[in-house]
PDB file of N, CA and C in Angstrom:
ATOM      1  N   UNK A   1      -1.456 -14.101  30.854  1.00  0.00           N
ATOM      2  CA  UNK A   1      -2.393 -14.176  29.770  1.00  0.00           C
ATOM      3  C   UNK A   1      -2.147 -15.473  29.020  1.00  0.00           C
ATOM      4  N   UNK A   2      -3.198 -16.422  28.625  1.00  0.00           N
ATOM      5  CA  UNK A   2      -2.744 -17.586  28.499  1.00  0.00           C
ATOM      6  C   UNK A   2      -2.856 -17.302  26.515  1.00  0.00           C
ATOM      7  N   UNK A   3      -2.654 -18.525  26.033  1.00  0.00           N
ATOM      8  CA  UNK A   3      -2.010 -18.013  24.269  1.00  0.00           C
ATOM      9  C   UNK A   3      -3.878 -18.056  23.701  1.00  0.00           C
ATOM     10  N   UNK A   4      -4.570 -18.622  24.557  1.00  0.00           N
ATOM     11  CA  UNK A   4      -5.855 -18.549  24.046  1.00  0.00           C
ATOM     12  C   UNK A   4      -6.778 -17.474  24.051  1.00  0.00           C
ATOM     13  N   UNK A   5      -6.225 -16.375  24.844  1.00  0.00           N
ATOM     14  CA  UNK A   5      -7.389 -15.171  25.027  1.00  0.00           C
ATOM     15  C   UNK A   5      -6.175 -14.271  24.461  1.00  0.00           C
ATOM     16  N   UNK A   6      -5.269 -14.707  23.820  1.00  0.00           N
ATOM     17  CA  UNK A   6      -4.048 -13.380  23.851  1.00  0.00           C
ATOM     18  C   UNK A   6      -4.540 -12.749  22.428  1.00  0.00           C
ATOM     19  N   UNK A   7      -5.268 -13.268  21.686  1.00  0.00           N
ATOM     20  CA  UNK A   7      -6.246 -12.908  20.045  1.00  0.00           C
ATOM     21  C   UNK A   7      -7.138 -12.089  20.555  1.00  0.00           C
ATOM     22  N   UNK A   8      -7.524 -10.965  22.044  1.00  0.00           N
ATOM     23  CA  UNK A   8      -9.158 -10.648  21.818  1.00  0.00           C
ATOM     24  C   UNK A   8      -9.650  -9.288  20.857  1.00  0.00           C
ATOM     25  N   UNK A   9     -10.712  -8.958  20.901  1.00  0.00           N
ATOM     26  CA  UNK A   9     -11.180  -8.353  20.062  1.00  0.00           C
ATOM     27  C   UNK A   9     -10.474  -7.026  19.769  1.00  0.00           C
ATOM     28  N   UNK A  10     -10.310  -6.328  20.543  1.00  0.00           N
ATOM     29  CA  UNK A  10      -9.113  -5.267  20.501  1.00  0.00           C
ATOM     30  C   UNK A  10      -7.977  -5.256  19.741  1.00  0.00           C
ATOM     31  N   UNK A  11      -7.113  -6.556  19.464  1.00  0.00           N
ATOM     32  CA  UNK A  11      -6.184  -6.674  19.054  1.00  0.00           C
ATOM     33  C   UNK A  11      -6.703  -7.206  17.861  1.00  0.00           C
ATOM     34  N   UNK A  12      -7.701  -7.970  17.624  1.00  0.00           N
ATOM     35  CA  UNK A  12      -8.256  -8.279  16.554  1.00  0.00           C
ATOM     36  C   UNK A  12      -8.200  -7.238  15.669  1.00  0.00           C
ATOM     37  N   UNK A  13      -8.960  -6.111  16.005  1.00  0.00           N
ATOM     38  CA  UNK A  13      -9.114  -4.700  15.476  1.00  0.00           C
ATOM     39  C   UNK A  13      -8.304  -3.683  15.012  1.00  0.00           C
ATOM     40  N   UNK A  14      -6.933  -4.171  15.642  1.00  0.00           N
ATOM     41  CA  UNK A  14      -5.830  -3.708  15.424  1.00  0.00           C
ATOM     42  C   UNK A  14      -5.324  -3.889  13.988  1.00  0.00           C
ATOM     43  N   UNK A  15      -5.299  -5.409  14.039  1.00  0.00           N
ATOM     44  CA  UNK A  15      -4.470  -5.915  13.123  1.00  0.00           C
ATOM     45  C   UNK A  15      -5.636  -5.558  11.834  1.00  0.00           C
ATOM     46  N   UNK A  16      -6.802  -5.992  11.762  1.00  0.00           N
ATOM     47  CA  UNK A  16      -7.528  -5.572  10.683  1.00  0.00           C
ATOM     48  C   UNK A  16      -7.810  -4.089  10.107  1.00  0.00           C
ATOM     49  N   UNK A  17      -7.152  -2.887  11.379  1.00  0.00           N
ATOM     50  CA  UNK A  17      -7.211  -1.202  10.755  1.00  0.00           C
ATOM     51  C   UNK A  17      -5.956  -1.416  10.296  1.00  0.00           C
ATOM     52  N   UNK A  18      -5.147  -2.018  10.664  1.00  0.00           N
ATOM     53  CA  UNK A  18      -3.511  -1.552  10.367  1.00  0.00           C
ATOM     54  C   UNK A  18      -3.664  -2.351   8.886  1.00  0.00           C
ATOM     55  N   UNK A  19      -3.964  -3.794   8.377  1.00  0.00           N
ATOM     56  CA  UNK A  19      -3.950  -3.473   7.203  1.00  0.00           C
ATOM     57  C   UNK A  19      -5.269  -3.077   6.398  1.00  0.00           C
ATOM     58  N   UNK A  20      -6.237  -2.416   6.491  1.00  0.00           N
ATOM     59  CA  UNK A  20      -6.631  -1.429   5.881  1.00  0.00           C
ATOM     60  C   UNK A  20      -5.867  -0.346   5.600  1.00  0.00           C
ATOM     61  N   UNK A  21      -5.374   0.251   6.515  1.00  0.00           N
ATOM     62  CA  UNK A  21      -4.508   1.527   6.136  1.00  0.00           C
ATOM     63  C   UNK A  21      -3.769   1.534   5.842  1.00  0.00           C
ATOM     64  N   UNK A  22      -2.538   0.391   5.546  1.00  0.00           N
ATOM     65  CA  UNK A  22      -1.435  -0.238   4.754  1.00  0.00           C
ATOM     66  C   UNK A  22      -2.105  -0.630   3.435  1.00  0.00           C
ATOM     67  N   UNK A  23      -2.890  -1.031   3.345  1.00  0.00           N
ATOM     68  CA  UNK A  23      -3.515  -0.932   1.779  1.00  0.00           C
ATOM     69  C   UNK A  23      -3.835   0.214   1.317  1.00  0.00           C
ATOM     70  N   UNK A  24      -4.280   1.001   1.999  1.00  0.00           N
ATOM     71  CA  UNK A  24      -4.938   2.334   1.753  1.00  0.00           C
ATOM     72  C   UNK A  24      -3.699   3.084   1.196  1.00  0.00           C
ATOM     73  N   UNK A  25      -3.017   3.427   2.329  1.00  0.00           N
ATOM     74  CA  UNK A  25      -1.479   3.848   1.964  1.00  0.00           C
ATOM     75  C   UNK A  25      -0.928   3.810   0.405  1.00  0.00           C
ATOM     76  N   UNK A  26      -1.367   2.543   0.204  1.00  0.00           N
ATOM     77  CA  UNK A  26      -0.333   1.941  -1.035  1.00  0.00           C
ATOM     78  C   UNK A  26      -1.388   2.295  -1.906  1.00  0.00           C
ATOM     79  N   UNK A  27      -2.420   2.043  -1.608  1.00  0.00           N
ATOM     80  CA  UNK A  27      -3.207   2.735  -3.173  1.00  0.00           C
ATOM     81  C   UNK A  27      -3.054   3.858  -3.383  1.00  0.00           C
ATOM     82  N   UNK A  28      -3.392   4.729  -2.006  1.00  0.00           N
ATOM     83  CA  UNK A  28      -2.734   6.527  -2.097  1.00  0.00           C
ATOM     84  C   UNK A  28      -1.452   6.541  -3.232  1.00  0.00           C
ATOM     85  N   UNK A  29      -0.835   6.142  -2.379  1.00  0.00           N
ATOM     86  CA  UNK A  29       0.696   6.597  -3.098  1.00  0.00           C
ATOM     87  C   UNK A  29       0.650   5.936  -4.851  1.00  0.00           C
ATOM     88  N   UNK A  30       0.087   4.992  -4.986  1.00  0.00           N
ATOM     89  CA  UNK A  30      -0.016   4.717  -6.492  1.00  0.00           C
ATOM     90  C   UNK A  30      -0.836   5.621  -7.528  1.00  0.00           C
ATOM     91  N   UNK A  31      -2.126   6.065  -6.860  1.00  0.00           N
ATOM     92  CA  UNK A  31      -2.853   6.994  -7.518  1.00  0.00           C
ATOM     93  C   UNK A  31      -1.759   8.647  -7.798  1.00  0.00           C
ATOM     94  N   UNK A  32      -0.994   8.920  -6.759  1.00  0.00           N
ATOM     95  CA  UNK A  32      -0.537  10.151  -6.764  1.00  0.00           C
ATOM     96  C   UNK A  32       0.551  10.036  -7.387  1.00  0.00           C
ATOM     97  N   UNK A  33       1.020   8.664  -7.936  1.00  0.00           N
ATOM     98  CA  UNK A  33       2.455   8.476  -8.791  1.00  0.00           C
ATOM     99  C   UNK A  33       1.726   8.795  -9.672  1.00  0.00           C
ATOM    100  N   UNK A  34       0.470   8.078 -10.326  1.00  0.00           N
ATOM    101  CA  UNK A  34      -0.258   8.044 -11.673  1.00  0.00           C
ATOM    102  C   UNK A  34      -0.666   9.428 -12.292  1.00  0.00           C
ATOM    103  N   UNK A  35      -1.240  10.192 -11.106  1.00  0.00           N
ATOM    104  CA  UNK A  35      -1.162  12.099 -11.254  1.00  0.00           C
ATOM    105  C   UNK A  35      -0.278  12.084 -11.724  1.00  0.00           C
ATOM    106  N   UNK A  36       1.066  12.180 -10.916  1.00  0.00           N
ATOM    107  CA  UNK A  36       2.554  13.001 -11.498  1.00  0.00           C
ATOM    108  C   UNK A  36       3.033  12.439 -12.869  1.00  0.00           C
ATOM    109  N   UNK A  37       2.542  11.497 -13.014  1.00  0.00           N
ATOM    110  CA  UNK A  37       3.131  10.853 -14.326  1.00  0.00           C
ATOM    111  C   UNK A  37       2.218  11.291 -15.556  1.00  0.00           C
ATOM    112  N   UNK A  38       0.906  11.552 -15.170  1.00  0.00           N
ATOM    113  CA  UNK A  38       0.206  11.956 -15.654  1.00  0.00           C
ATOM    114  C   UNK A  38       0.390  13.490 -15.946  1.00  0.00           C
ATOM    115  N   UNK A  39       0.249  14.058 -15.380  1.00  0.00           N
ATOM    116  CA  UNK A  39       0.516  15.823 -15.569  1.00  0.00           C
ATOM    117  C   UNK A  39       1.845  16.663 -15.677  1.00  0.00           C
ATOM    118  N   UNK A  40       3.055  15.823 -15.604  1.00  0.00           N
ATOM    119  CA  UNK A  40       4.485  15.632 -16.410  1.00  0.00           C
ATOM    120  C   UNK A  40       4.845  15.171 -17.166  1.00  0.00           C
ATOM    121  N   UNK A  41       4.404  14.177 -17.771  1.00  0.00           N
ATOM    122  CA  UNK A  41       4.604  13.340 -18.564  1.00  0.00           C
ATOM    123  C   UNK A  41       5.473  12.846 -18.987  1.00  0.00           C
ATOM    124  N   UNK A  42       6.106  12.260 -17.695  1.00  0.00           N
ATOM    125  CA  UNK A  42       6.971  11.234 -17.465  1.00  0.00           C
ATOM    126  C   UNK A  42       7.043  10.022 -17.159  1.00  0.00           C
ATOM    127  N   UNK A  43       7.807   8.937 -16.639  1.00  0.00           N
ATOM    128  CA  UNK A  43       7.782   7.644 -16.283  1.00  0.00           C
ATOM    129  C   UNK A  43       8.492   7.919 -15.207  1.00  0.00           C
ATOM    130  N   UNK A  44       7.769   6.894 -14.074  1.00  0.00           N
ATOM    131  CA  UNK A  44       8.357   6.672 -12.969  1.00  0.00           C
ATOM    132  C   UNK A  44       8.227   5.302 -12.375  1.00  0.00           C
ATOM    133  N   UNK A  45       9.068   4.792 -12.020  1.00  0.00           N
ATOM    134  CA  UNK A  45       9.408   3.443 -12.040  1.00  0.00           C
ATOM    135  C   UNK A  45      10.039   3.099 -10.771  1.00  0.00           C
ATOM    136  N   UNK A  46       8.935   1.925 -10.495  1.00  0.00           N
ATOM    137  CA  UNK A  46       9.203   1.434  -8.615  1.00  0.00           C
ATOM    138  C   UNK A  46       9.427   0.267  -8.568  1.00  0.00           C
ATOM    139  N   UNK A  47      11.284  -0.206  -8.999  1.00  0.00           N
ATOM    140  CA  UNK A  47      11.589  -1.488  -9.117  1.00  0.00           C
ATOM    141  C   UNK A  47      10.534  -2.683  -8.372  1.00  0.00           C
ATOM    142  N   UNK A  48      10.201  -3.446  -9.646  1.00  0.00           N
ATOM    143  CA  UNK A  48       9.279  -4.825  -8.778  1.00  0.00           C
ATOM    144  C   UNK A  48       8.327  -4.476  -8.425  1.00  0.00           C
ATOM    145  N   UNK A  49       7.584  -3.033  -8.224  1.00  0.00           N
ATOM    146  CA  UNK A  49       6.320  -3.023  -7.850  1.00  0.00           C
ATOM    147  C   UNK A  49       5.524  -2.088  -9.276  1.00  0.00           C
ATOM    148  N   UNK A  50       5.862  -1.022  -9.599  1.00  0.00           N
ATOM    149  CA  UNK A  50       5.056  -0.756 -10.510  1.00  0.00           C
ATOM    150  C   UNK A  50       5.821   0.309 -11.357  1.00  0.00           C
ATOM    151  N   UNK A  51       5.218   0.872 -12.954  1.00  0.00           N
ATOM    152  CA  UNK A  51       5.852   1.923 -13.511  1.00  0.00           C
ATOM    153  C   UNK A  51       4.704   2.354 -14.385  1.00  0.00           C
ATOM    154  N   UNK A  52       4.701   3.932 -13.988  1.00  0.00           N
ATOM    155  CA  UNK A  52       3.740   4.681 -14.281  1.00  0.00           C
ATOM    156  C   UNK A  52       4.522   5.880 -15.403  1.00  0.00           C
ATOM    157  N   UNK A  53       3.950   5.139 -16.690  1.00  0.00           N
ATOM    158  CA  UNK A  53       4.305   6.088 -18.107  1.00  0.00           C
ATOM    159  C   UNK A  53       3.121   7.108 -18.096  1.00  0.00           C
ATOM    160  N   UNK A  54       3.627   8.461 -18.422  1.00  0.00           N
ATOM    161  CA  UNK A  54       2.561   9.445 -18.845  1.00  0.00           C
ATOM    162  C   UNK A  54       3.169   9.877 -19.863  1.00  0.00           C
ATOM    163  N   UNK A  55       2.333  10.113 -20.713  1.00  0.00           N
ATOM    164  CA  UNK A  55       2.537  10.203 -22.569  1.00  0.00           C
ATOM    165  C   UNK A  55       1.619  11.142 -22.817  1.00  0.00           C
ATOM    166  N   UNK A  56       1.676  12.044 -24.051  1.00  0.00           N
ATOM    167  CA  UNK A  56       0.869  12.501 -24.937  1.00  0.00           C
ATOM    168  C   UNK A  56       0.675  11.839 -25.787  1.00  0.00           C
ATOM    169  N   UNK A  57      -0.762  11.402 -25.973  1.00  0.00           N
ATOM    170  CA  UNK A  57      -1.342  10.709 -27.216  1.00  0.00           C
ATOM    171  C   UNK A  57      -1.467  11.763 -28.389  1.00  0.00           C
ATOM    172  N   UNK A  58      -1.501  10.900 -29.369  1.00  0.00           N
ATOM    173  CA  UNK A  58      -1.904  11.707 -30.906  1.00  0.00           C
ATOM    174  C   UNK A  58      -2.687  12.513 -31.074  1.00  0.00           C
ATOM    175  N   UNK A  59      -3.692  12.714 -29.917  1.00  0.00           N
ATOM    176  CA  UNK A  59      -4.689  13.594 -30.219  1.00  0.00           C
ATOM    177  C   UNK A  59      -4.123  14.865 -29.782  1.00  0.00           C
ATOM    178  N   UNK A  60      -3.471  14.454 -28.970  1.00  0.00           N
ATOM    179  CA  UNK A  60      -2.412  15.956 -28.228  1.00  0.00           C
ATOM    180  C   UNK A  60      -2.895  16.387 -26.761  1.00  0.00           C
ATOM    181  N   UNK A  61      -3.546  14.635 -26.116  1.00  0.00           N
ATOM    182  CA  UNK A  61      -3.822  15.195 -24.959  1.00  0.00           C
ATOM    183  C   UNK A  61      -3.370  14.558 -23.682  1.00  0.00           C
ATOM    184  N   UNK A  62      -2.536  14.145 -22.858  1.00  0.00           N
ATOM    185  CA  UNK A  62      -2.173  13.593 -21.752  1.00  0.00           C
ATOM    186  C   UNK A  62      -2.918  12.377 -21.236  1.00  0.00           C
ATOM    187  N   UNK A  63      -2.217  11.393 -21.469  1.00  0.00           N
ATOM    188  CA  UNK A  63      -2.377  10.028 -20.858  1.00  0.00           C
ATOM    189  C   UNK A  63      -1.376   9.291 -20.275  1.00  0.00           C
ATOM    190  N   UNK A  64      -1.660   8.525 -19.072  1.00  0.00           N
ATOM    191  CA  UNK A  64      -0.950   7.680 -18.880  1.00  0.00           C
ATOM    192  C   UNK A  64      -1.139   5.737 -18.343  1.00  0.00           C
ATOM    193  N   UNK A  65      -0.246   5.035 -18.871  1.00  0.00           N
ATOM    194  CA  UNK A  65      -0.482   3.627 -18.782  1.00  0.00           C
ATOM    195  C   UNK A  65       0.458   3.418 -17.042  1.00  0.00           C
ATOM    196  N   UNK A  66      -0.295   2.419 -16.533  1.00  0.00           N
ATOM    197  CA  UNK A  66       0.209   2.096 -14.913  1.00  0.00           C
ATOM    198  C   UNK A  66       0.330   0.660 -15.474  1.00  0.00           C
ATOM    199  N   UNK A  67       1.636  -0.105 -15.427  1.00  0.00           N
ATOM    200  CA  UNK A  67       1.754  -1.498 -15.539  1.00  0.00           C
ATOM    201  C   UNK A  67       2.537  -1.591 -14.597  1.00  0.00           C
ATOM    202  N   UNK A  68       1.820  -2.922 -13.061  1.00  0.00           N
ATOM    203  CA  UNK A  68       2.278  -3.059 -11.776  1.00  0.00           C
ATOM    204  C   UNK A  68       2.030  -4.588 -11.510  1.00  0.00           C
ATOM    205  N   UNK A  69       2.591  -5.075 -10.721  1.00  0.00           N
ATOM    206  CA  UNK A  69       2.612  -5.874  -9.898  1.00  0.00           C
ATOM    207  C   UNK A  69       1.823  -6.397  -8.866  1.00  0.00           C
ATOM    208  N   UNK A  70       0.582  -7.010  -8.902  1.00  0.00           N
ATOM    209  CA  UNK A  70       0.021  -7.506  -7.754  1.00  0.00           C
ATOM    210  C   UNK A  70       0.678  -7.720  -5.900  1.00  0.00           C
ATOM    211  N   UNK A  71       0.913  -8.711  -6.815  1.00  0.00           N
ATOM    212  CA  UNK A  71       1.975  -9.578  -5.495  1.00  0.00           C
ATOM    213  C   UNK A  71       2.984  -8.371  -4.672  1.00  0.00           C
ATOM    214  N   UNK A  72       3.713  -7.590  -5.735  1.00  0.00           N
ATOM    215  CA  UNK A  72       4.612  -6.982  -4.897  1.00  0.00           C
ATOM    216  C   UNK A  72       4.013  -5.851  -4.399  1.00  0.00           C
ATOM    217  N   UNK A  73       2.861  -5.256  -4.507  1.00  0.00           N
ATOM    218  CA  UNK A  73       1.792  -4.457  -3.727  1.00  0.00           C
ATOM    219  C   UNK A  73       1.516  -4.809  -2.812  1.00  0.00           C
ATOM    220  N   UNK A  74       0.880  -5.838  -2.882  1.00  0.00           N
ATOM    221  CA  UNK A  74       0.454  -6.376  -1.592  1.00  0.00           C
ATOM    222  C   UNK A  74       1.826  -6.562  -0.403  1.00  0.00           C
ATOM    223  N   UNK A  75       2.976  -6.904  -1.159  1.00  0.00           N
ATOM    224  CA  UNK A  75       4.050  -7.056  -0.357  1.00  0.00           C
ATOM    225  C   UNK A  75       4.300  -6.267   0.431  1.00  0.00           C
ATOM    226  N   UNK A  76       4.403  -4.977  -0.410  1.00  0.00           N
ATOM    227  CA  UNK A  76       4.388  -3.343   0.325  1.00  0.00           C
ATOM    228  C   UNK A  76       3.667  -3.198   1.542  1.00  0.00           C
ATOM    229  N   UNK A  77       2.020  -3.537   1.037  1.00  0.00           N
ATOM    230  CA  UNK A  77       1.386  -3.324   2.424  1.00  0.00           C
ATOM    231  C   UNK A  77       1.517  -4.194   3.377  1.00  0.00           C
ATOM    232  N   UNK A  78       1.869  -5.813   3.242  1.00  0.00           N
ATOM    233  CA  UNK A  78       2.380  -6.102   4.114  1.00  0.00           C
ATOM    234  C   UNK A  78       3.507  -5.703   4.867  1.00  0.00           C
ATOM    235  N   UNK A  79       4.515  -5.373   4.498  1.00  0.00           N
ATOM    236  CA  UNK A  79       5.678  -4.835   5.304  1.00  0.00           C
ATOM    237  C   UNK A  79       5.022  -3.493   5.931  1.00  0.00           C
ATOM    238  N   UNK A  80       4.016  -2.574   5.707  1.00  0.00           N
ATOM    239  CA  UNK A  80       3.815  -1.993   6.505  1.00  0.00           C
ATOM    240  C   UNK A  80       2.826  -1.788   7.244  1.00  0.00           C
ATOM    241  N   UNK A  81       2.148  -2.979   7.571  1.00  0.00           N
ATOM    242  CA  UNK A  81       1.654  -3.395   8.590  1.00  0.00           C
ATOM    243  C   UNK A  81       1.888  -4.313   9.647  1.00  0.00           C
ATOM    244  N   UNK A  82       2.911  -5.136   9.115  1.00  0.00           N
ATOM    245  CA  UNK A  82       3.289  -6.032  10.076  1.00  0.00           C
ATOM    246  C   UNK A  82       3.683  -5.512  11.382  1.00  0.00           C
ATOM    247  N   UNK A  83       4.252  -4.163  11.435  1.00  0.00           N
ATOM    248  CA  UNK A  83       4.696  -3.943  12.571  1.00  0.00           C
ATOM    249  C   UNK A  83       3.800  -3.375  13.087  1.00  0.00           C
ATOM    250  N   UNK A  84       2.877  -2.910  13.384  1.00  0.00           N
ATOM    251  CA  UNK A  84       1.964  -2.745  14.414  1.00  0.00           C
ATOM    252  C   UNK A  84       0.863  -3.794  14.749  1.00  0.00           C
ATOM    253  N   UNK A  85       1.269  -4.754  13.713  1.00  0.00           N
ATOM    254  CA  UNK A  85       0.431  -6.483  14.138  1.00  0.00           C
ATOM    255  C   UNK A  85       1.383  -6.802  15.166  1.00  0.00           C
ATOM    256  N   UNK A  86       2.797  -6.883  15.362  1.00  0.00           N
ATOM    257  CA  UNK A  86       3.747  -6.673  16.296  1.00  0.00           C
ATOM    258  C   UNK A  86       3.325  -6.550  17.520  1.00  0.00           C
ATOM    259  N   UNK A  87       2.944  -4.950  17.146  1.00  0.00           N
ATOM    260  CA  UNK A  87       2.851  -4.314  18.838  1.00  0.00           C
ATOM    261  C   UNK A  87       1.806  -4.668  18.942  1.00  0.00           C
ATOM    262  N   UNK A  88       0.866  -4.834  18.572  1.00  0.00           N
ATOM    263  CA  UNK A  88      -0.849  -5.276  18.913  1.00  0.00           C
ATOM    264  C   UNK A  88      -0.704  -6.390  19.868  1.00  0.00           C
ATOM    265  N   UNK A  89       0.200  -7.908  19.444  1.00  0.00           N
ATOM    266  CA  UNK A  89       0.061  -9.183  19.772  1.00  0.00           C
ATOM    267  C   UNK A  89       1.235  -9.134  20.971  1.00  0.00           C
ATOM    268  N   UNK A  90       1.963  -8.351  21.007  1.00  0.00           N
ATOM    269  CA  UNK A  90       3.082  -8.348  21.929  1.00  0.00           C
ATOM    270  C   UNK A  90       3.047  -7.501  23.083  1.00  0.00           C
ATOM    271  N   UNK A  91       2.003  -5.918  22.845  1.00  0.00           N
ATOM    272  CA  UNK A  91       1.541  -5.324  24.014  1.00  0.00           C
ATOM    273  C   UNK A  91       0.507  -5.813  25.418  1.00  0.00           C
ATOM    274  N   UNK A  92       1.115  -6.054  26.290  1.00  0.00           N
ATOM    275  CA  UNK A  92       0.537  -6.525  27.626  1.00  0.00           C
ATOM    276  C   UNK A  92       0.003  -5.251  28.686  1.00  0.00           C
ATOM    277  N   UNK A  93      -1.011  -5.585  28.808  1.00  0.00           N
ATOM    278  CA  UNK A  93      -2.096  -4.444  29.573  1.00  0.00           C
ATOM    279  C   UNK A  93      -1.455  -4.236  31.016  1.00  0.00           C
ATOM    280  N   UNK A  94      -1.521  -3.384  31.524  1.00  0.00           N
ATOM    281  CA  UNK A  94      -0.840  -3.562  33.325  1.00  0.00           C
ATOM    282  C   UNK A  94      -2.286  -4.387  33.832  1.00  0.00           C
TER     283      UNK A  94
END
């Protein structure tokens, strides 16, 4: 397989579901920190990437503030996609 057809559409496809669903992933899991922090009303805190305070406001009713990190989100989903960009570009057909 020469390095010019070793990109085709298949593998193309690969690499573009894998990070969709590595983004996806990471938004999942941020929304469902923001629940728990939310409906405990606690803080939970994801060194370098994000920390999700849930508070009772004055009115006496459950809120919570999410202050996060761009960059290190995206970092996340990169690290978990890279590896099946891996196997995508490195798997050889019989």
């Amino acid at each position: 397989m020469t390095r010019a057809s070793s990109l085709s559409i298949d593998r193309t496809f690969v690499i573009g579901g894998s990070t969709v669903i590595a983004v996806s992933v990471v938004a999942i899991a941020g929304m469902l920190l923001a629940a728990l922090a939310f409906t405990n009303e606690t803080t939970i805190a994801i060194p370098l990437v994000a920390t999700f305070d849930g508070f009772r406001d004055n009115g006496g009713s459950s809120a919570v503030t999410v202050q996060g990190n761009w960059w290190a989100a995206g970092l996340v989903a990169l690290v978990l996609a890279v590896p099946l960009w891996v196997f995508a570009l490195r798997y050889r057909r019989p």
